[in-house]
Protein backbone atom coordinates (compact mmCIF):
# COMPACT_ATOMS: atom_id res chain seq x y z
CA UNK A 1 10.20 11.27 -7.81
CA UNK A 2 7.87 14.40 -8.26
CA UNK A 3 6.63 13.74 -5.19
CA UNK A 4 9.75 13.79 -3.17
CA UNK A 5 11.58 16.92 -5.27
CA UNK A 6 8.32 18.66 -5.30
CA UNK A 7 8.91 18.19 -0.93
CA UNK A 8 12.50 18.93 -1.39
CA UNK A 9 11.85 22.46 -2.53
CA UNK A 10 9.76 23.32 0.34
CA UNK A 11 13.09 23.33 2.05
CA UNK A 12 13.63 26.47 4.45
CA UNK A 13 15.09 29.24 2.91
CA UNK A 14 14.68 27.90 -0.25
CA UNK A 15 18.41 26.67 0.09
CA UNK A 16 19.16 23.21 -1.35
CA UNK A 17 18.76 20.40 0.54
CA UNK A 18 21.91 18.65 2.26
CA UNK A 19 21.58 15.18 2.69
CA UNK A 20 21.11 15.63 5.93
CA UNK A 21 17.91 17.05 5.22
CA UNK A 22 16.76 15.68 2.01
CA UNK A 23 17.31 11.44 3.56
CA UNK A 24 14.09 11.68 5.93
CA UNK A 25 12.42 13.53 3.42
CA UNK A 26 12.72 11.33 0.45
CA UNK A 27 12.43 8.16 2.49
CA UNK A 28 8.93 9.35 3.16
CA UNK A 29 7.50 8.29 -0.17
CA UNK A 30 7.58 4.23 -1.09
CA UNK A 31 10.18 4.22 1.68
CA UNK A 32 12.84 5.99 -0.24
CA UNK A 33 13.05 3.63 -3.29
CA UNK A 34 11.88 3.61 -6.52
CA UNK A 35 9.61 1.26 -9.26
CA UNK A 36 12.48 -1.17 -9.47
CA UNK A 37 13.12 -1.11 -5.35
CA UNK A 38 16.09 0.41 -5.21
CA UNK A 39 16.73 3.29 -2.93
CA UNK A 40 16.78 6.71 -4.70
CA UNK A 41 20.54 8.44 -4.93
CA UNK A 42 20.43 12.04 -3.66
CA UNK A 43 23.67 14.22 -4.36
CA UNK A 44 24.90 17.90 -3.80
CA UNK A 45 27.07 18.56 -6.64
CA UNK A 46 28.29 22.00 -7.45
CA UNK A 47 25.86 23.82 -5.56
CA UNK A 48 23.15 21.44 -7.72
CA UNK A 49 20.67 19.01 -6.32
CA UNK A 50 20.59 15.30 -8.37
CA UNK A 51 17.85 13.51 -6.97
CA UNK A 52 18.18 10.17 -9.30
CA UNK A 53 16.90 6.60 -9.98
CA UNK A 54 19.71 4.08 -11.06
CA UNK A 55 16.49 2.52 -13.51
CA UNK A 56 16.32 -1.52 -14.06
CA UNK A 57 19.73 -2.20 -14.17
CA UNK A 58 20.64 -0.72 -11.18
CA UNK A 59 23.59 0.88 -12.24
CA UNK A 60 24.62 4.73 -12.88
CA UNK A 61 24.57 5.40 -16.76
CA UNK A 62 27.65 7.66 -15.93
CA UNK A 63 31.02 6.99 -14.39
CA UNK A 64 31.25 10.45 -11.84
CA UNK A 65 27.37 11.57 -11.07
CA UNK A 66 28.46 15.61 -11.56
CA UNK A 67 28.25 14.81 -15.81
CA UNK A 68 24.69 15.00 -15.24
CA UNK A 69 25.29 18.60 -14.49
CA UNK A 70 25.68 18.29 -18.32
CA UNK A 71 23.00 16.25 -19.53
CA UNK A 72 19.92 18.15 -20.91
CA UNK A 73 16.16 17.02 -21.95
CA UNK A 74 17.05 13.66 -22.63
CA UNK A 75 14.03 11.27 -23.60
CA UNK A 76 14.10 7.74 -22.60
CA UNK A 77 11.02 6.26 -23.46
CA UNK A 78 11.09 2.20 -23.89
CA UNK A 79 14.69 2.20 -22.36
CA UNK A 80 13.72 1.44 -18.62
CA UNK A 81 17.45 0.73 -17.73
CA UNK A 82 18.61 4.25 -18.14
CA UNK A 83 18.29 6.56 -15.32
CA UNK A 84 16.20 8.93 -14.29
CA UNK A 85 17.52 12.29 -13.22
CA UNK A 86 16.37 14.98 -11.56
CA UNK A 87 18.64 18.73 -11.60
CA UNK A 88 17.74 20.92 -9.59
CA UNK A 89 13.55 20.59 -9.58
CA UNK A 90 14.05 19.87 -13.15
CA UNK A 91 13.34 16.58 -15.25
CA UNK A 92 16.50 15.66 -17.64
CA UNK A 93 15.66 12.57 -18.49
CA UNK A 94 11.97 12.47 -19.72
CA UNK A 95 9.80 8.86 -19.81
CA UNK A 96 7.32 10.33 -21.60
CA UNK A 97 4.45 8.56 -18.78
């Protein structure tokens, strides 16, 4: 996920990345999907980037994505079915590897 926000950010102008943009870009690394296989949700929300893996389960820990706009510094070590969420560049969800 590094990878591909790290890639993201290279965008020019510095703008954020529409989806537009940001689909060939993270389907460039493991084919757009994460450990689990799953593809990799990418969402504008508020003038944020969310760049986010849905973890084992699949499944959004949260029922609209913008209250990760929220969500700060959370660690989730040894729960792999919680996501993993990216804000803007920036890690919210830590698994400590």
């Amino acid at each position: 996920m590094i990878v591909i926000e790290g890639r993201l950010r290279n965008v020019p102008g510095g703008a954020v990345a529409s989806p537009t943009v940001a689909r060939p870009i993270i389907q460039s690394v493991n084919s757009g999907r994460d450990a689990w296989g799953r593809s990799f949700i990418y969402a504008i929300v508020q003038r944020h980037s969310l760049l986010i893996s849905t973890g084992s389960d699949g499944r959004l820990d949260v029922a609209e994505i913008s209250e990760y706009l929220k969500l700060r510094d959370e660690v989730i070590n040894g729960r792999p079915a919680h996501d993993i969420v990216i804000l803007d560049g920036v890690p919210i969800t830590r698994v400590g590897k």
